[in-house]
Protein backbone atom coordinates (compact mmCIF):
# COMPACT_ATOMS: atom_id res chain seq x y z
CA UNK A 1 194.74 137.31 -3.12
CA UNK A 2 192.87 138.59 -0.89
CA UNK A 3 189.28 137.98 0.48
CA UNK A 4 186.50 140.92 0.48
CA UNK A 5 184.91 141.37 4.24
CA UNK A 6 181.76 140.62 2.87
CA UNK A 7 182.60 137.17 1.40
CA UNK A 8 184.16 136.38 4.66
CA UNK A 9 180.95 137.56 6.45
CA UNK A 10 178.75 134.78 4.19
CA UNK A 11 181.19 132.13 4.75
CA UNK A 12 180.64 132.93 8.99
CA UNK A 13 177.09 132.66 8.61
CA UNK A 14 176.57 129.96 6.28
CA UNK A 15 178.85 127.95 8.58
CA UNK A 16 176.76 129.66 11.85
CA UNK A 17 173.76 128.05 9.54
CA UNK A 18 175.14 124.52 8.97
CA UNK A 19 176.02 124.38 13.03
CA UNK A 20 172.99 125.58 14.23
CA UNK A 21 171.23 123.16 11.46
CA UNK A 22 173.68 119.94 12.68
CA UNK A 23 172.76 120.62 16.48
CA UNK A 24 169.42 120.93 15.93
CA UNK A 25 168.83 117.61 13.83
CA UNK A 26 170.96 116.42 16.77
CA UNK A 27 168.46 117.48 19.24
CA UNK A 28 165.45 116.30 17.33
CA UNK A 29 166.87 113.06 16.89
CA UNK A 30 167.27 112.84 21.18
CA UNK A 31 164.24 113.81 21.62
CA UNK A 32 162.52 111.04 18.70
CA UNK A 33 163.77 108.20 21.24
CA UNK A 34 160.90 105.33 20.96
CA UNK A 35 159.35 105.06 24.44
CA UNK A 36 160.22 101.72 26.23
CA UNK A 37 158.19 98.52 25.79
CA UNK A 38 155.70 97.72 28.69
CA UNK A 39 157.57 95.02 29.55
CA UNK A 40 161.20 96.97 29.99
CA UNK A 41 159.82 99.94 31.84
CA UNK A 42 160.46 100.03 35.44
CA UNK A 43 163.24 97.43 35.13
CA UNK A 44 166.41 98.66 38.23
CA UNK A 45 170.13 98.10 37.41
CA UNK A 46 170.57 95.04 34.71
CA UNK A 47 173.14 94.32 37.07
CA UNK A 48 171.76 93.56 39.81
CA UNK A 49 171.51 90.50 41.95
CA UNK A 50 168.25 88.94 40.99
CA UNK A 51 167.28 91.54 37.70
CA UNK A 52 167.67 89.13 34.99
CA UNK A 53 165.61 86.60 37.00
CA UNK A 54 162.51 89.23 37.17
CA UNK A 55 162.71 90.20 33.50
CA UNK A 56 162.48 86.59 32.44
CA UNK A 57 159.72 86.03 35.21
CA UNK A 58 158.21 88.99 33.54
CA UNK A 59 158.47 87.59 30.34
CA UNK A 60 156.74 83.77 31.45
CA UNK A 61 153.91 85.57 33.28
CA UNK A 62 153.11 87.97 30.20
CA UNK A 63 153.69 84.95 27.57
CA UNK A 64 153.07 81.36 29.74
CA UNK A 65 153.84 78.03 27.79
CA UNK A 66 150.78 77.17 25.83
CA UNK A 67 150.08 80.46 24.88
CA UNK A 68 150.05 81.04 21.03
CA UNK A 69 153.19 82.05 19.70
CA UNK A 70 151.39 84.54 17.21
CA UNK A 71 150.21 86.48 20.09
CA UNK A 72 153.05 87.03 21.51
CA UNK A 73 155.06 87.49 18.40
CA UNK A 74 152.00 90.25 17.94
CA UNK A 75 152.70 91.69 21.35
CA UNK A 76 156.27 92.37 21.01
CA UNK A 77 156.06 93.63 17.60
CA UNK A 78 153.05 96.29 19.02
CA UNK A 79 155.82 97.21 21.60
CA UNK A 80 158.58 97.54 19.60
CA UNK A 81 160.28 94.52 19.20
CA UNK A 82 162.11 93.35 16.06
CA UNK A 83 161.59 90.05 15.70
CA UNK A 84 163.82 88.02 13.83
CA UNK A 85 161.19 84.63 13.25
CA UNK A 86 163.37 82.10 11.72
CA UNK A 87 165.95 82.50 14.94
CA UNK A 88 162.78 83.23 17.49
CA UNK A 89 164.54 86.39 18.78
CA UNK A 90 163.18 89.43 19.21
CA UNK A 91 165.01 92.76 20.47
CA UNK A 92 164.87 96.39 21.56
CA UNK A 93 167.30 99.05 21.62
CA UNK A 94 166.61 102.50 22.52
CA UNK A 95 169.62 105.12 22.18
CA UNK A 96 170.02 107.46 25.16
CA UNK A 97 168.20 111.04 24.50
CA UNK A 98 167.59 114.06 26.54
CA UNK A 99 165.42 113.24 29.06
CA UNK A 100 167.13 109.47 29.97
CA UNK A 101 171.17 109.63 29.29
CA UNK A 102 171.02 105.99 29.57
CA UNK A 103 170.68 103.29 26.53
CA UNK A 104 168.33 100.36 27.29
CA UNK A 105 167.29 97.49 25.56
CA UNK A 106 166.22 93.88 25.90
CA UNK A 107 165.70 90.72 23.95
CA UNK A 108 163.52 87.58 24.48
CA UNK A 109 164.10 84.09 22.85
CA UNK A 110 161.40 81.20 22.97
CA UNK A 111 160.98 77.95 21.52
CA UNK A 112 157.27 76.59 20.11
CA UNK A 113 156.23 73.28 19.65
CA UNK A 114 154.82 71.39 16.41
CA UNK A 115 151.17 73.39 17.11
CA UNK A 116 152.59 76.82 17.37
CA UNK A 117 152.35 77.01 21.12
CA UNK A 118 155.51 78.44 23.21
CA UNK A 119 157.17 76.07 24.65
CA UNK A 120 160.05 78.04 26.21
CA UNK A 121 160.52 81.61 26.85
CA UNK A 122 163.58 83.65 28.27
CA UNK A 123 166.09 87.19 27.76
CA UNK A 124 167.80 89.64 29.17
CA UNK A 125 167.75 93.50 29.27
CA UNK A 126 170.85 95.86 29.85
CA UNK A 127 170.86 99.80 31.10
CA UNK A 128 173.74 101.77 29.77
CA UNK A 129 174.94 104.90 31.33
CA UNK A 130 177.79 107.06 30.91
């Protein structure tokens, strides 16, 4: 059997179509990355000697014991935190994209007392590059 030019020709250019389609959903996808949370951006190496210790400082200055715990649930949710409430996690993950090639993310955990006050607050971030 054989196959006319012209069929041949659609097949090219419906798969041109489908890979030109795929790479560009691809790129808008990249470029759709959420921007970081206030309280991630400007954050050096997770790795560092001492990092960890300024996120969580970061964290306690932004949400100090006392403070209500619906705030600050509020706060992280506004930055775009998931918050998981019965655990008292929150997180953020943010795939790499075009203009950072690095995947960041952080989470903060925190305890609250009877009154709904925070008792406790901590976390950790990470940067991820290839």
């Amino acid at each position: 059997m054989t196959i006319s030019p012209t069929l041949k020709f659609a097949a090219g250019a419906l798969l041109l179509l489908v890979f030109l389609f795929s790479f560009g959903l691809r790129l808008w996808w990249m470029r759709s990355a959420p921007s970081m949370p206030e309280l991630l951006q400007g954050l050096g190496d997770s790795q560092a000697q001492g990092a960890q210790e300024a996120f969580q400082s970061r964290l306690r200055e932004r949400f100090p014991p006392g403070s209500p715990e619906t705030a600050m649930v509020h706060a992280l949710q506004e930055q775009g935190f998931r918050v998981d409430h019965g655990r008292k996690e929150a997180g953020f993950d943010r795939a790499a994209d075009l203009e950072d090639h690095c995947r960041r993310g952080g989470a903060a955990r925190w305890s609250a007392d009877a009154e709904g006050r925070i008792a406790e607050i901590s976390g950790g971030y990470y940067i991820r590059c290839p």
